[in-house]
N, C-alpha and C. Protein backbone atom coordinates (compact mmCIF):
# COMPACT_ATOMS: atom_id res chain seq x y z
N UNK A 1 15.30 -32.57 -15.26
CA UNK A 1 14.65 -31.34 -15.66
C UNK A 1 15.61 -30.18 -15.42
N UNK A 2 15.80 -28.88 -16.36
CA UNK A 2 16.69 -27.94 -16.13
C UNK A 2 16.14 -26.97 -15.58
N UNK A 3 16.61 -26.50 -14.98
CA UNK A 3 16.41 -25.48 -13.72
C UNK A 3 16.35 -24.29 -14.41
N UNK A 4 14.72 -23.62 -14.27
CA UNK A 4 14.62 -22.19 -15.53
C UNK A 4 15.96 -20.97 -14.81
N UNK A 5 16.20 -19.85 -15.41
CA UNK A 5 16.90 -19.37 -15.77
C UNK A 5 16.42 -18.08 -16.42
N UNK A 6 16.56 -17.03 -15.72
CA UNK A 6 16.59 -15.56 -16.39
C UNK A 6 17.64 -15.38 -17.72
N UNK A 7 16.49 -14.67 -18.85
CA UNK A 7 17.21 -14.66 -19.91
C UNK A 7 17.92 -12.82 -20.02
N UNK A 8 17.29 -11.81 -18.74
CA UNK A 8 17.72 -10.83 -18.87
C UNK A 8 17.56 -10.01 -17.39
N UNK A 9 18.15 -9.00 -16.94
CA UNK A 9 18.26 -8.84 -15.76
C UNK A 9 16.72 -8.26 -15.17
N UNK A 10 16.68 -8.35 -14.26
CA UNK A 10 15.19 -7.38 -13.34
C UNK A 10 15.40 -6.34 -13.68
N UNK A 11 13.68 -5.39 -14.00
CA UNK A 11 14.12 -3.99 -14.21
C UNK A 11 13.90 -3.48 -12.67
N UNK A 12 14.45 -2.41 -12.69
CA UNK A 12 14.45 -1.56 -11.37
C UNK A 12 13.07 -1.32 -10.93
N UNK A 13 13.00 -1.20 -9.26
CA UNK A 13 11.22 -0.98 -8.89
C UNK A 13 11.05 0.07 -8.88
N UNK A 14 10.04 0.52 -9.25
CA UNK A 14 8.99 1.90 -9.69
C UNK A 14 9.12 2.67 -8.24
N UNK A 15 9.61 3.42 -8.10
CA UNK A 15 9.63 4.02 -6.94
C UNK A 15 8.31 5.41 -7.28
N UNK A 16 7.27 5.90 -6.31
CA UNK A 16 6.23 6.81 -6.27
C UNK A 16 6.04 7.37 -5.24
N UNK A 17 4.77 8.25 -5.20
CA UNK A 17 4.23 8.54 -3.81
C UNK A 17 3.37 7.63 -3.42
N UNK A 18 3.93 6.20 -2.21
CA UNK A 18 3.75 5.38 -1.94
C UNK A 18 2.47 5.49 -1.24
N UNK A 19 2.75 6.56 0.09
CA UNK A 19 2.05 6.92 0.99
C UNK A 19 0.65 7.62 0.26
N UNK A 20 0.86 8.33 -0.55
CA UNK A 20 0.12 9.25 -1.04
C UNK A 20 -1.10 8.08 -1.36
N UNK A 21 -0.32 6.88 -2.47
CA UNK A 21 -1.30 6.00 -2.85
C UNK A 21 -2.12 5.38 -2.07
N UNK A 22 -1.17 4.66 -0.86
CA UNK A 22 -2.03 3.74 -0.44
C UNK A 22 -3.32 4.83 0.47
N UNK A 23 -2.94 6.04 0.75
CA UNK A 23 -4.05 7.01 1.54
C UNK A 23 -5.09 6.83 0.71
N UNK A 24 -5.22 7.36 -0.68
CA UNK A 24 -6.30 7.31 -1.60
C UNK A 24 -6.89 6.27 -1.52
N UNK A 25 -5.87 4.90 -1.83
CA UNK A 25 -6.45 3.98 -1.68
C UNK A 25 -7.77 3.44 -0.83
N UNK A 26 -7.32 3.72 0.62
CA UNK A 26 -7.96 3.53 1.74
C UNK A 26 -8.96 4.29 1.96
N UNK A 27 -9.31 5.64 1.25
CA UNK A 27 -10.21 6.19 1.48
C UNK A 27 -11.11 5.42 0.68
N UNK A 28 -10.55 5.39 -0.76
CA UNK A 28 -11.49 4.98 -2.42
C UNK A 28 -12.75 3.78 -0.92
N UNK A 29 -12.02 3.08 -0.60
CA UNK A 29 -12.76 1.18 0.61
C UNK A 29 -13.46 2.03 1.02
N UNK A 30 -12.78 3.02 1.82
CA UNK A 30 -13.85 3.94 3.41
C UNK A 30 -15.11 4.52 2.78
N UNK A 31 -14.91 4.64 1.41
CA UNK A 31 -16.23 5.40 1.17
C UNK A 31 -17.12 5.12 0.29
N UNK A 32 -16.88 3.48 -0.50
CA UNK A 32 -17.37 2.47 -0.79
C UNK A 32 -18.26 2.19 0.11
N UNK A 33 -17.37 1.70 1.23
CA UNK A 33 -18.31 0.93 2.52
C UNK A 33 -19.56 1.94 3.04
N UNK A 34 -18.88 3.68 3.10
CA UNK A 34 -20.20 4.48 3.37
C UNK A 34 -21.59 4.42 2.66
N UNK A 35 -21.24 4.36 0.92
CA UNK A 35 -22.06 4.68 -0.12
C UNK A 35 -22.98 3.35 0.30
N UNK A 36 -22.57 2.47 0.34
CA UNK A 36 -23.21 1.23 0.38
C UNK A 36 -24.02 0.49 1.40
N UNK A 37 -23.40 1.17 2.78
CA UNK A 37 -24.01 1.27 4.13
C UNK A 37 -25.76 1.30 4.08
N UNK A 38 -26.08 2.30 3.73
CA UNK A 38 -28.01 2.32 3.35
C UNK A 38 -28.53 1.43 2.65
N UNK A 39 -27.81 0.82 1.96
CA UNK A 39 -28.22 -0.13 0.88
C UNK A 39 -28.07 -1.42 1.84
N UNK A 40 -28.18 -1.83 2.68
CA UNK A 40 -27.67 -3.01 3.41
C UNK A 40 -28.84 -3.60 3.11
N UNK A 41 -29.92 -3.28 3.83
CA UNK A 41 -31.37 -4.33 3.14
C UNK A 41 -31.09 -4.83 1.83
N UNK A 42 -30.74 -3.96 0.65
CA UNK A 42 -31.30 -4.53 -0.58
C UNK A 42 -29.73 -5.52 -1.10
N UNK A 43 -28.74 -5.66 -0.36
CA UNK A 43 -27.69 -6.46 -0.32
C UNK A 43 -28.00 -7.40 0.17
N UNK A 44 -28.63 -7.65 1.38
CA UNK A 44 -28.39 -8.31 1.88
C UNK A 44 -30.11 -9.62 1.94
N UNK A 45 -30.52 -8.57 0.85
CA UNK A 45 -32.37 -9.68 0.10
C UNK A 45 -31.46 -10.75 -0.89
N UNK A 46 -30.52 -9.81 -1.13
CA UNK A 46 -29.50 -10.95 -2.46
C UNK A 46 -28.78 -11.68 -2.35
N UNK A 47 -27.88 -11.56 -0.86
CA UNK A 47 -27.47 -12.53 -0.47
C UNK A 47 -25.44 -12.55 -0.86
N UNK A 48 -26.00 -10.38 -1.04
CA UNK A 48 -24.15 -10.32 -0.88
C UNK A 48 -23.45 -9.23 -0.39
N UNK A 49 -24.16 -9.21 1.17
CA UNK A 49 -23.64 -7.94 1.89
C UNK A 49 -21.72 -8.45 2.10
N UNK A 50 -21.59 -9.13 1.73
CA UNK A 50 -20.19 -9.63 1.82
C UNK A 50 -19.23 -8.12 0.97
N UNK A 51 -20.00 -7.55 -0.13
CA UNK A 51 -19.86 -6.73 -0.70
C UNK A 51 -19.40 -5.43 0.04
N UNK A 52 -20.07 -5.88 1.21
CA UNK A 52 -20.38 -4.02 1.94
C UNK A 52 -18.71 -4.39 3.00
N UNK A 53 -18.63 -5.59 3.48
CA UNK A 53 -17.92 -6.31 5.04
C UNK A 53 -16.54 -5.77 4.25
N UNK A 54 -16.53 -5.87 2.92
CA UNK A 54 -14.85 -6.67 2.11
C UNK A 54 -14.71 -4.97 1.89
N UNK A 55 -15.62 -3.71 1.39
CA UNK A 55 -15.05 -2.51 1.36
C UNK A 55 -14.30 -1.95 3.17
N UNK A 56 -15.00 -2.62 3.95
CA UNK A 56 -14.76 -2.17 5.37
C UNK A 56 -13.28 -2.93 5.47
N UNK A 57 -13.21 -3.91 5.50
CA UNK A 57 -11.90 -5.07 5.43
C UNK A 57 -11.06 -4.58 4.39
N UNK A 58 -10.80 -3.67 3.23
CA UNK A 58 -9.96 -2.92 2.83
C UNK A 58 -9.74 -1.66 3.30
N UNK A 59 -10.96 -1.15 3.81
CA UNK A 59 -10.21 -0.02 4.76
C UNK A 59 -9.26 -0.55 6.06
N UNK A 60 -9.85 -0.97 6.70
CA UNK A 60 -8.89 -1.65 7.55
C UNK A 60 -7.70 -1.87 7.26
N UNK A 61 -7.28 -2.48 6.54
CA UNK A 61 -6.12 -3.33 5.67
C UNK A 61 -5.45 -1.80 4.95
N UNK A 62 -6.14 -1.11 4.74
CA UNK A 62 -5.46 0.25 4.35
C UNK A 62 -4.81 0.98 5.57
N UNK A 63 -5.36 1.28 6.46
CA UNK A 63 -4.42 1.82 7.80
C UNK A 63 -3.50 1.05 8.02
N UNK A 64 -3.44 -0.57 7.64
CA UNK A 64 -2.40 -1.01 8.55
C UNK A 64 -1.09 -0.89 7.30
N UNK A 65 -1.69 -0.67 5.66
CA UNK A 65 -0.96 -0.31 4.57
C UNK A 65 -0.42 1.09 4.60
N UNK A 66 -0.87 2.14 5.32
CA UNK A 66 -0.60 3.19 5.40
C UNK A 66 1.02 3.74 6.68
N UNK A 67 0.27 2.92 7.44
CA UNK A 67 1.12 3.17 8.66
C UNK A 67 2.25 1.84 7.68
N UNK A 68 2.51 0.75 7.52
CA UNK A 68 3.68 0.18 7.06
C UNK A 68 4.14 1.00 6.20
N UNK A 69 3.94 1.52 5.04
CA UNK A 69 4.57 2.18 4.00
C UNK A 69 4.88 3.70 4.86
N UNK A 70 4.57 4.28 5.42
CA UNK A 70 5.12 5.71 6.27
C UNK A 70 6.24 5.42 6.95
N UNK A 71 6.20 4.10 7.91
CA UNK A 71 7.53 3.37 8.36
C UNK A 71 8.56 3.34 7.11
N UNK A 72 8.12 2.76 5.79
CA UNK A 72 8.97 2.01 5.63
C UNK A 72 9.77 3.22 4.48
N UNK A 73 9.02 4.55 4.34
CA UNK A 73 9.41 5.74 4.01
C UNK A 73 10.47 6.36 4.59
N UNK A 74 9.89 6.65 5.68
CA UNK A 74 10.92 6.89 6.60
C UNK A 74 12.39 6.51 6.84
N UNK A 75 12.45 5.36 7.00
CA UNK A 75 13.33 4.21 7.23
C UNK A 75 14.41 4.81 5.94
N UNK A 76 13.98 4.62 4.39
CA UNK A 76 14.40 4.59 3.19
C UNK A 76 15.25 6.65 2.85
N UNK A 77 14.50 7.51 3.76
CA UNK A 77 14.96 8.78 4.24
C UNK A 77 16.14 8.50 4.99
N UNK A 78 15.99 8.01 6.32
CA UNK A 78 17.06 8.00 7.20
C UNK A 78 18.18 7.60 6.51
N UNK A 79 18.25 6.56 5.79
CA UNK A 79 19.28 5.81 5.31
C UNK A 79 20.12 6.35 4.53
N UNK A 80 19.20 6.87 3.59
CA UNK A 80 19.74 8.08 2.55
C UNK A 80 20.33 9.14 3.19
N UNK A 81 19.94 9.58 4.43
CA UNK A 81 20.48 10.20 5.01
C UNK A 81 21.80 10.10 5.48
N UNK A 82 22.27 8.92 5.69
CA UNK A 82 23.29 8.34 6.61
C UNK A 82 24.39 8.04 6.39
N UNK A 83 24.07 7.83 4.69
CA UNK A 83 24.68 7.51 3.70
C UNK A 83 25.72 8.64 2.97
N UNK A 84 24.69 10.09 2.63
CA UNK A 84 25.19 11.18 2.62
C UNK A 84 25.88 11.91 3.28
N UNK A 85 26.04 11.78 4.69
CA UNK A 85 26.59 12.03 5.90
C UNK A 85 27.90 11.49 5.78
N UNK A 86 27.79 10.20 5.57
CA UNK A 86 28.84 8.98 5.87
C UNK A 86 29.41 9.34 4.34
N UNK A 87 29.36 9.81 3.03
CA UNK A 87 29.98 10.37 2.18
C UNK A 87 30.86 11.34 2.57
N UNK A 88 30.26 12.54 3.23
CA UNK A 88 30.34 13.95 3.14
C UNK A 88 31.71 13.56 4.44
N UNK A 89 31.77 12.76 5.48
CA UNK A 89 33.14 12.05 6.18
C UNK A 89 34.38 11.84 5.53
N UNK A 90 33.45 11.02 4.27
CA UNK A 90 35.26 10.03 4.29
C UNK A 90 35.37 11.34 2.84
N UNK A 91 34.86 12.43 2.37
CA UNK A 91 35.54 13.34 1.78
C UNK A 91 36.39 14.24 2.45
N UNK A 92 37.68 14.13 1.74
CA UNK A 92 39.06 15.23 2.44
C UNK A 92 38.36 16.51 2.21
């Protein structure tokens, strides 16, 4: 069997406001899970408060998305930073 094979190169990754997103993001869960909170009886006559647990379990999963992508912001600053620095050196 032949071993597949790229017929053209990767395009470059979408760089955004990472942080910005995943914040929205995490709120959009946090306030799902609020809206839905009162409604727990009539979720849970049906047999899918799982509905209400999984908006809470994306908020969650959003702080720990928030705080990684702020790290990993950061990180992608410094570097750039370091880089420019380490230019602005080896120029006479």
């Amino acid at each position: 069997m032949a071993k597949w094979t790229p017929k053209h190169e990767a395009p470059e990754p979408l760089e955004g406001p990472v942080v910005a997103t995943i914040t929205d993001g995490t709120i959009l869960w946090f306030v799902l899970f609020l809206v839905q909170l009162p409604f727990y009886g009539w979720f849970d006559d049906r047999g899918i408060t799982s509905w209400i647990w999984t908006c809470l379990a994306g908020a969650g999963l959003g702080l720990i998305g928030i705080w990684y992508v702020r790290k990993r912001d950061a990180a992608i600053k410094r570097h750039a930073a370091a880089q420019a620095a380490g230019e602005e050196h080896a120029q006479p």
